[in-house]
Protein backbone atom coordinates (compact mmCIF):
# COMPACT_ATOMS: atom_id res chain seq x y z
CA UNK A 1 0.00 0.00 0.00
CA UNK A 2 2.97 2.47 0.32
CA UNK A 3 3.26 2.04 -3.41
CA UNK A 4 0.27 3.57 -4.06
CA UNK A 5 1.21 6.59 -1.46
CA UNK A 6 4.20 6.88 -2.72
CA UNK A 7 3.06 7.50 -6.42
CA UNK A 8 0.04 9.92 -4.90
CA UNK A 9 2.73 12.15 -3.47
CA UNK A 10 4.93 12.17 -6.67
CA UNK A 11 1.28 12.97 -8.88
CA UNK A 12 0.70 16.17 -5.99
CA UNK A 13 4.24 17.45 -6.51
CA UNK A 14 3.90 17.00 -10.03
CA UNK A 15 0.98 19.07 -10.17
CA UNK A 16 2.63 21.66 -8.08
CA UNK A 17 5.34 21.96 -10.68
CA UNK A 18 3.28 22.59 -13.56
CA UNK A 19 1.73 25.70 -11.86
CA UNK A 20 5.51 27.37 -12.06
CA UNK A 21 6.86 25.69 -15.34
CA UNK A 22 7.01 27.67 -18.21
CA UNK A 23 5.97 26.51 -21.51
CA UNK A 24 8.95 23.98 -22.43
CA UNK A 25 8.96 22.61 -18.82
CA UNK A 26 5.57 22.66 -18.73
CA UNK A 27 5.30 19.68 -21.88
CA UNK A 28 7.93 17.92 -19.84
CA UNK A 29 6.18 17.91 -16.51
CA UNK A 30 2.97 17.12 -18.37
CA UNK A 31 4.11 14.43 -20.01
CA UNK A 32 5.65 13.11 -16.44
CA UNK A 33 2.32 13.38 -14.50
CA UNK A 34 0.43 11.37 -16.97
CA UNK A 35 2.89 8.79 -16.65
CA UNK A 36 2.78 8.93 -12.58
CA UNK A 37 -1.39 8.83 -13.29
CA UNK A 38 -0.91 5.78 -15.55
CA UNK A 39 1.21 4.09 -13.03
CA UNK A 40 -0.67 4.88 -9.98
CA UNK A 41 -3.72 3.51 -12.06
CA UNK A 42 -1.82 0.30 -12.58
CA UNK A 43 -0.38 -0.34 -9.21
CA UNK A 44 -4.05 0.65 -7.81
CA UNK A 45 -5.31 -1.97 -9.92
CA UNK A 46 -2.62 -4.52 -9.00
CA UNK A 47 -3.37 -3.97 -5.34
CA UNK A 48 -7.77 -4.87 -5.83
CA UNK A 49 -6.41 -8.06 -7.34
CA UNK A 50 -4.27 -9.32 -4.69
């Protein structure tokens, strides 16, 4: 269950980023978060399986 903390806290910080990331940064951090949101997804569906 940490896991799924973990990624929570990396998705919030994330999100904090983009709202000081100027356009460039912005696409990178972007692109980051939906990969955190994918994983988190993954691990949260990993964890009602087991």
């Amino acid at each position: 269950m940490e896991d799924i903390r973990d990624i929570y806290a990396e998705i919030a910080e994330l999100r904090a980023e983009l709202a000081h990331c100027i356009r460039r940064e912005r696409r990178e951090t972007q692109l980051r978060l939906v990969q955190a949101l994918t994983e988190a997804d993954h691990r949260q569906r990993e964890a009602e399986v087991t």
